[in-house]
Protein backbone atom coordinates (compact mmCIF):
# COMPACT_ATOMS: atom_id res chain seq x y z
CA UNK A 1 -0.94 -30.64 -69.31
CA UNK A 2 -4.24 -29.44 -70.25
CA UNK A 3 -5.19 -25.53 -69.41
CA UNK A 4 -7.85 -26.23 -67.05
CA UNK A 5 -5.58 -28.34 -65.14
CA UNK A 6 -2.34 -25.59 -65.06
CA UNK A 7 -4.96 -23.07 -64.36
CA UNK A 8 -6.07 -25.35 -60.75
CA UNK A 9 -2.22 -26.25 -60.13
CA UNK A 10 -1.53 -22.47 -59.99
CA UNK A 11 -4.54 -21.27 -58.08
CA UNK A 12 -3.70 -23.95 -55.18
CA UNK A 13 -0.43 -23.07 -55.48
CA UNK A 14 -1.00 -18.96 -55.00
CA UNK A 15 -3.31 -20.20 -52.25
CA UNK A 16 -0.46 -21.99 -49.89
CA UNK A 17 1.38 -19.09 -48.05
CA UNK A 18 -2.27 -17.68 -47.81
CA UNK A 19 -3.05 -20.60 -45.72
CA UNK A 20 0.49 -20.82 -43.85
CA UNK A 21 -0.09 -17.24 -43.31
CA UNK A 22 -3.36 -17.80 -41.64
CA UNK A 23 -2.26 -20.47 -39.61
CA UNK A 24 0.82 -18.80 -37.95
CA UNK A 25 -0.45 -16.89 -34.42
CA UNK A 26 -0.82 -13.46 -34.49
CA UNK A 27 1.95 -11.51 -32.82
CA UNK A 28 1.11 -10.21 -28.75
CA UNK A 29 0.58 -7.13 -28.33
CA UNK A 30 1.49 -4.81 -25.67
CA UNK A 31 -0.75 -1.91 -25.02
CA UNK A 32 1.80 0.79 -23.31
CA UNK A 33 -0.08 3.47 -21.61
CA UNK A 34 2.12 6.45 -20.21
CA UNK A 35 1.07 9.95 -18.71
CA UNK A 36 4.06 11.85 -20.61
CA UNK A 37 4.37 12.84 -24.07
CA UNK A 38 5.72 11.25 -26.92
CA UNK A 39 7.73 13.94 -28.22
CA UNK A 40 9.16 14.09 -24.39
CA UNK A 41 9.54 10.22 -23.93
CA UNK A 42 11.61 8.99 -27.11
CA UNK A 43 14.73 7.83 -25.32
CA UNK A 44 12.06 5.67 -22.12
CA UNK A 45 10.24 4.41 -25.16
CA UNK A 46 13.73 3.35 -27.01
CA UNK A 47 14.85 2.00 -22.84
CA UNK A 48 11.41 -0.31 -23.16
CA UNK A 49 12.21 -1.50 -26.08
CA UNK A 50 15.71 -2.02 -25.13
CA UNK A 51 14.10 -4.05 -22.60
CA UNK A 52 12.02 -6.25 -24.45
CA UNK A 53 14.84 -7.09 -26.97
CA UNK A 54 16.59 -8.36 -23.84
CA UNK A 55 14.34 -11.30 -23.35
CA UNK A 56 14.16 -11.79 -27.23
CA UNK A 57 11.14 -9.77 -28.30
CA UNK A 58 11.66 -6.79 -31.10
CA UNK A 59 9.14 -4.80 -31.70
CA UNK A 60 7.63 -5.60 -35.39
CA UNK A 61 8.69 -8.72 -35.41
CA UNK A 62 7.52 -10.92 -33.00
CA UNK A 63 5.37 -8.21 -30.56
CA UNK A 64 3.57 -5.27 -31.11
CA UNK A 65 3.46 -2.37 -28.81
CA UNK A 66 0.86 0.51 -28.68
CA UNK A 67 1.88 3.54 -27.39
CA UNK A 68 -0.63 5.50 -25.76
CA UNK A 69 0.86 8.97 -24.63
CA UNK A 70 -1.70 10.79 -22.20
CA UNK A 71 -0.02 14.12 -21.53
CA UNK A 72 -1.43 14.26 -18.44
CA UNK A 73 -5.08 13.58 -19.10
CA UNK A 74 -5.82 11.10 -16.97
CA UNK A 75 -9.50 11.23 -17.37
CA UNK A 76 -9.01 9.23 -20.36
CA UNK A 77 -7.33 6.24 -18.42
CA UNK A 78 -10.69 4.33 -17.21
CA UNK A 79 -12.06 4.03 -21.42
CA UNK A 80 -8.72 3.31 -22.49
CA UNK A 81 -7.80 0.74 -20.14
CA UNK A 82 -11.42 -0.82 -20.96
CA UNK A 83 -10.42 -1.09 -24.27
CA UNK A 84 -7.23 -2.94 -24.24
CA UNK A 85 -8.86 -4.97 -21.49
CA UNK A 86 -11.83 -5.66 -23.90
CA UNK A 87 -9.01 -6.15 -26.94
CA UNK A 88 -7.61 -8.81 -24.54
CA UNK A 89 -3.52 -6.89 -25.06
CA UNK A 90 -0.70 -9.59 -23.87
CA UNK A 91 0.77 -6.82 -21.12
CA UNK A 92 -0.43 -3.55 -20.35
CA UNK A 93 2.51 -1.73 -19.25
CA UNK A 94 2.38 1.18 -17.10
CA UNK A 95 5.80 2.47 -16.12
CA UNK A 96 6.36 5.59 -14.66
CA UNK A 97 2.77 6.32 -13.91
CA UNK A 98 0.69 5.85 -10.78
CA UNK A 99 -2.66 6.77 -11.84
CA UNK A 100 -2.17 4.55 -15.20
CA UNK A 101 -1.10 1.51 -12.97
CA UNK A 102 -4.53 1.90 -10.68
CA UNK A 103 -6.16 2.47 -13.80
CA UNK A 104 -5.11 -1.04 -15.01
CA UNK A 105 -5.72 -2.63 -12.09
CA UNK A 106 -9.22 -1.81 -11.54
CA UNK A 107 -9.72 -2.15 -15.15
CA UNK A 108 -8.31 -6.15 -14.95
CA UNK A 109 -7.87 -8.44 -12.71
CA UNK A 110 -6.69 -11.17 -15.36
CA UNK A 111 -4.63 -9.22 -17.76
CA UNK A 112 -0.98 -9.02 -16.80
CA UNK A 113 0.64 -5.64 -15.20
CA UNK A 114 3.56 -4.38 -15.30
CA UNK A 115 4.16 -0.88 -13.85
CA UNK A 116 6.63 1.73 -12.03
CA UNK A 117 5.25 3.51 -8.77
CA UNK A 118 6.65 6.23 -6.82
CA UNK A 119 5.01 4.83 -3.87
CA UNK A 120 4.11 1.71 -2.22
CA UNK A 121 2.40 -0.60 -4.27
CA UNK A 122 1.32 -2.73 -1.70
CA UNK A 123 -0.36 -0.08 -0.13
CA UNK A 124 -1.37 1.05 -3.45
CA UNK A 125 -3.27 -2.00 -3.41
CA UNK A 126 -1.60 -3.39 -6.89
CA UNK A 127 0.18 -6.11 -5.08
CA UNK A 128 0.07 -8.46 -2.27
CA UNK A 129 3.13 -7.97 -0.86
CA UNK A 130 6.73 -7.25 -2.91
CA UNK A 131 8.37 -10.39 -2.92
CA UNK A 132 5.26 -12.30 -3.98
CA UNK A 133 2.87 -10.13 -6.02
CA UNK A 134 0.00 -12.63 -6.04
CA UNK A 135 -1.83 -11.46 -8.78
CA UNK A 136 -1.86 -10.27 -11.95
CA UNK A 137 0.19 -7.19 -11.86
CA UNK A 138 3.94 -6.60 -10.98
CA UNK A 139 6.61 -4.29 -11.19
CA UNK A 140 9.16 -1.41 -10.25
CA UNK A 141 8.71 0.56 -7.03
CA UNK A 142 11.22 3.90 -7.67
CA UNK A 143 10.67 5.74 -3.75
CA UNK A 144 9.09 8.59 -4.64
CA UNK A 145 8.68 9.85 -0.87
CA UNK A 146 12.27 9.10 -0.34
CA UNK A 147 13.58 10.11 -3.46
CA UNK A 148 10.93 13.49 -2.30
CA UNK A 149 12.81 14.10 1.25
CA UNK A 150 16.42 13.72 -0.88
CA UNK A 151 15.38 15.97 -3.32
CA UNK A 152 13.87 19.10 -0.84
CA UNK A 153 16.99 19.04 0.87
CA UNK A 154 19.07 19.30 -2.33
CA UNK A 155 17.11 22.56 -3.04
CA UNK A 156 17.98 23.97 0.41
CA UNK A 157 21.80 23.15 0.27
CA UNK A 158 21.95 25.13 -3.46
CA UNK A 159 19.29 28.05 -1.63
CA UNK A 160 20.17 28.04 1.81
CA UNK A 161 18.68 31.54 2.69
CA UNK A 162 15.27 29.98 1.14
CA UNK A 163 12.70 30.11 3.66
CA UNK A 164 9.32 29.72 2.34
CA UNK A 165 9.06 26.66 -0.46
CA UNK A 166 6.11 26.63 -2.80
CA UNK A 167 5.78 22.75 -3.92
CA UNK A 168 3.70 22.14 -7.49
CA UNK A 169 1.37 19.15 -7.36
CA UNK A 170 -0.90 17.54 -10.31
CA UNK A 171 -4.30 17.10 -8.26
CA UNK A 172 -4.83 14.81 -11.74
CA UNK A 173 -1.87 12.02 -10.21
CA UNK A 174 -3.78 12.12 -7.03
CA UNK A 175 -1.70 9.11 -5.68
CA UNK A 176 1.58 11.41 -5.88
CA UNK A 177 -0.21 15.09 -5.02
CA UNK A 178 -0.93 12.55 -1.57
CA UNK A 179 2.40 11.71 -1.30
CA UNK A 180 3.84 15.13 -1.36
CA UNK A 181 1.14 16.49 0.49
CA UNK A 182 2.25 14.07 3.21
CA UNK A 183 6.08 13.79 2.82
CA UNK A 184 7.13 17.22 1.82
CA UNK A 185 5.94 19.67 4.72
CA UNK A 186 7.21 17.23 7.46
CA UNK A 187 10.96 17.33 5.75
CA UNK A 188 10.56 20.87 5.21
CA UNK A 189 10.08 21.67 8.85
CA UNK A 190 13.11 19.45 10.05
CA UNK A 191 15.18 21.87 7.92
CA UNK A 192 13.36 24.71 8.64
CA UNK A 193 11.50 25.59 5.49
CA UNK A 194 7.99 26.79 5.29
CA UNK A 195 6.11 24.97 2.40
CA UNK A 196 2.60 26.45 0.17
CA UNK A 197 1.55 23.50 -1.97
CA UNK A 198 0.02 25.08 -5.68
CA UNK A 199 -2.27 22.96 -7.96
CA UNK A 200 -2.10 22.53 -11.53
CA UNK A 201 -3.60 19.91 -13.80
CA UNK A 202 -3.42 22.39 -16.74
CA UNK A 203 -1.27 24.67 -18.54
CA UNK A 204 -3.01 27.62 -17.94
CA UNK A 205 -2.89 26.87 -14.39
CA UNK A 206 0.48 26.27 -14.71
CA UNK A 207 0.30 30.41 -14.97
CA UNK A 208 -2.05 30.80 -12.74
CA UNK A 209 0.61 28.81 -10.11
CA UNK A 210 3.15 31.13 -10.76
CA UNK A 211 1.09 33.99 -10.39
CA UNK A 212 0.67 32.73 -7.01
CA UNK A 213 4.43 31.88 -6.08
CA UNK A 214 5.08 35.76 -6.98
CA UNK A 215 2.34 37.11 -4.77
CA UNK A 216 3.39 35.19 -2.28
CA UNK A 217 6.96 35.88 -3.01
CA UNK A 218 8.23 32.15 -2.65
CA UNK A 219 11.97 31.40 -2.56
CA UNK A 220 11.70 28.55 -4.06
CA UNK A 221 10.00 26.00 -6.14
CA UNK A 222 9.64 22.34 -5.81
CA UNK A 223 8.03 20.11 -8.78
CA UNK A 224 6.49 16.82 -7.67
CA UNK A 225 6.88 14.20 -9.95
CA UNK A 226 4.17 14.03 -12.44
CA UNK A 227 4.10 12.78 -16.66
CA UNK A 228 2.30 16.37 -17.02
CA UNK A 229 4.46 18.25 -16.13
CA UNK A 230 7.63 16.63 -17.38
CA UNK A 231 5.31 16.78 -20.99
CA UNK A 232 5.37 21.38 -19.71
CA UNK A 233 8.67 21.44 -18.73
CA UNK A 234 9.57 23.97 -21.01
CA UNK A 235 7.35 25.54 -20.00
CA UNK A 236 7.88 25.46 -16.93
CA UNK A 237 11.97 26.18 -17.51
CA UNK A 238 10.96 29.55 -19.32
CA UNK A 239 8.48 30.03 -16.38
CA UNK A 240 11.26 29.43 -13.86
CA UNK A 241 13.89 31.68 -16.09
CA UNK A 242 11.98 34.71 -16.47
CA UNK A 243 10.52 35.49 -12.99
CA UNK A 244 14.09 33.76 -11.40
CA UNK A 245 13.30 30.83 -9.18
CA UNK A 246 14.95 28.40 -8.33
CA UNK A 247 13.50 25.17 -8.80
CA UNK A 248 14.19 21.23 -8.33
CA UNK A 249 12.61 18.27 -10.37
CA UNK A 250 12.15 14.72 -10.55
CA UNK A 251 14.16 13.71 -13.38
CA UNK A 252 16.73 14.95 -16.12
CA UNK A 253 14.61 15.54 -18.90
CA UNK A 254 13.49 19.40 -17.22
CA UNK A 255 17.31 20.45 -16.44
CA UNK A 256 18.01 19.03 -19.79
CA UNK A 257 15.33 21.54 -21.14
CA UNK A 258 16.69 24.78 -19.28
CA UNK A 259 15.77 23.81 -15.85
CA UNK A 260 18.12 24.03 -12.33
CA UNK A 261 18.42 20.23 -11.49
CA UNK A 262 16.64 17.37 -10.65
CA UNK A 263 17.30 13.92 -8.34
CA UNK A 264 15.15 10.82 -8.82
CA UNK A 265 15.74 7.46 -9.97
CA UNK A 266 17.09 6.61 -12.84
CA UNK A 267 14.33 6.87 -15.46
CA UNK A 268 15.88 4.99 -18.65
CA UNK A 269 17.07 1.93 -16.23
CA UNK A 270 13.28 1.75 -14.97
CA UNK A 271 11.30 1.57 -18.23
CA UNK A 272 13.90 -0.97 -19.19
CA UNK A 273 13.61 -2.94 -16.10
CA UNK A 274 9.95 -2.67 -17.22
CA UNK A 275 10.62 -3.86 -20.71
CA UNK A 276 12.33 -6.64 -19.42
CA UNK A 277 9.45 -7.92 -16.83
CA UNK A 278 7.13 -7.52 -19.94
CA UNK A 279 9.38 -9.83 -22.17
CA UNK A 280 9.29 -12.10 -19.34
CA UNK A 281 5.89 -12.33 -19.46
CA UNK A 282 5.52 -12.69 -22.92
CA UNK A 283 7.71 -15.84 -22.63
CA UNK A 284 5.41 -17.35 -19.97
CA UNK A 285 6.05 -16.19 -16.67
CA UNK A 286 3.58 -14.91 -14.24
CA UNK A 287 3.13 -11.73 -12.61
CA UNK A 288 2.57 -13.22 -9.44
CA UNK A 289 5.42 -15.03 -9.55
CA UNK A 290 8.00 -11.87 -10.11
CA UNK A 291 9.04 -9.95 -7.36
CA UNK A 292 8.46 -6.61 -7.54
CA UNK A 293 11.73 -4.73 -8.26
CA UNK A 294 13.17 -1.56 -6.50
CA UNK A 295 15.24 1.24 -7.91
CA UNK A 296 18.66 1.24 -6.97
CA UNK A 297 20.18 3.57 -9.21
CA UNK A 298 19.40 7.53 -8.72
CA UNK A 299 21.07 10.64 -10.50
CA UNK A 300 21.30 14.43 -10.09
CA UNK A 301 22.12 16.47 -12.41
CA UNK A 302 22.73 20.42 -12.66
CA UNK A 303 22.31 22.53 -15.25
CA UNK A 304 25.71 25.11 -14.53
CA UNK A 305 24.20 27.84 -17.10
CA UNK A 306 20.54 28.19 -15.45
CA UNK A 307 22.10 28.82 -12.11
CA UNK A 308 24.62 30.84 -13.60
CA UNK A 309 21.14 32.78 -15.31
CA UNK A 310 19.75 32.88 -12.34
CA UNK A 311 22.79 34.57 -9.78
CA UNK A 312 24.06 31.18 -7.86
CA UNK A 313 27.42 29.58 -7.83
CA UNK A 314 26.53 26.01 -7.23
CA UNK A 315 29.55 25.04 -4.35
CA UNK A 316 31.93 22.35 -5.70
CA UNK A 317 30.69 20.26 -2.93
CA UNK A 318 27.08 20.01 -4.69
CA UNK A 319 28.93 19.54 -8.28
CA UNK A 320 30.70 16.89 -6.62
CA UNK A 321 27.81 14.92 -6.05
CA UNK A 322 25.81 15.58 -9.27
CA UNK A 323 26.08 12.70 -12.13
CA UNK A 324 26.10 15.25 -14.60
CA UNK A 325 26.94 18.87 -15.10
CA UNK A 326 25.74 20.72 -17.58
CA UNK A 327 27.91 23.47 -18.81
């Protein structure tokens, strides 16, 4: 074979899986968009995932997921959410977070949703109605005003000489400040509990909060549910610790962290569920076509050695009904 010729035979050749390369469609990606932290969120991120690998997708090999971790700045949502728009993502998934979900929703109205919402999404506006969606977004609804009601009157069965409650809200997550502004002082008064609602969208007025439970000397604390504050709960734990409140959350990740308990749906089985819809999605299916799911599976867990810290014997009755005690 002459040299010239080799020298063709081997260029075409290096040339092939260039082209086959080329040809094979790039893998989807899903832009994941979450008001936590990362360094809070490993184990809902690994749930997602766990999710997606359900209906057949693994991440790095046939989908790619972004993970954009807000820690509670939601002012970034409305450029973000114009970007993956713009970038034309597979999914933009939202679970867990109610100002990311409306973000996405106003952002698109062709882009598949999938999100978790403490409250209504139908009167959230992301859906039509929950058994058919009608549009491009769908989800998992986890009763945050329920789970809310549940929750105060766990605090007063562990504090039952409390009488004035000071309840935290993120005027950032306005859709879930609402929601506790509206569900939390009418359950308090049915029990007999004063409540003082306290703002923070920062750390520093995280502080500043405190400063104000003290002055006012509140007997009590109540976090709403917020990806902020879940991304401070150590600091809020310490917080808690050193000045000797009591306090409740919305999921484990703050008693796991040194805080006194928390009820609220289970958060792994949500961003699964989530991970799931999103695979589902992937495959074909369309949002409007997939009910929207609701939580069904709630925990509460103690943490024995904070309320030890802290001068209360939790009643066996209360242990009784936890999921998990920490000792």
């Amino acid at each position: 074979m002459k040299r010239r010729e080799f020298i063709r035979l081997l260029g075409g050749a290096a040339a092939w899986p260039l082209a086959a390369r080329a040809q094979q469609p790039a893998m989807p990606i899903v832009g994941f968009v979450n008001g936590r932290s990362a360094e809070g969120s490993v184990r809902q991120a690994a749930a997602f995932r766990k999710g997606l690998n359900e209906t057949g997708y693994v991440e790095g090999q046939n989908v790619t997921v972004e993970y954009h971790w807000l820690e509670g700045q939601y002012n970034r949502l409305p450029s973000l959410m114009d970007e993956l728009v713009r970038r034309r993502v597979a999914v933009i998934a939202t679970p867990g977070s109610n100002p990311a979900s409306l973000a996405a929703k106003t952002a698109t109205a062709t882009v598949p949703i999938v999100f978790g919402v403490g409250e209504d999404p139908v009167k959230l506006g992301l859906v039509a109605s929950l058994a058919r969606p009608g549009g491009n977004a769908t989800g998992i609804n986890f009763f945050g005003h329920e789970v809310a009601t549940k929750r105060l009157g766990l605090l007063h069965e562990l504090v039952p000489k409390a009488v004035r409650i000071a309840v935290l809200v993120n005027p950032a997550n306005a859709p879930s400040a609402e929601a506790a502004l509206r569900a939390i002082p009418d359950a308090a008064r049915a029990i007999g509990l004063q409540t003082q609602f306290l703002k923070a969208s920062t750390s520093e007025e995280i502080e500043a909060a405190f400063a104000t439970l003290l002055r006012d000397r509140a007997d009590a604390l109540f976090v709403a549910g917020d990806g902020f504050f879940v991304s401070r709960r150590v600091q809020l734990a310490t917080l808690t610790a050193r000045h000797a409140i009591p306090a409740i959350y919305s999921v484990r990740e703050y008693v796991e962290a040194g805080g006194l308990m928390s009820y609220g749906a289970d958060d792994l089985e949500r961003f699964r569920q989530a991970g799931i819809y999103t695979g589902q999605i992937l495959k074909g299916a369309k949002p409007a076509d997939l009910p929207v799911m609701q939580s069904t599976k709630f925990e509460f867990v103690i943490n024995l050695v904070t309320a030890r810290a802290l001068g209360f014997e939790v009643p066996n009755s209360i242990q009784l009904l936890a999921d998990q005690v920490i000792e």
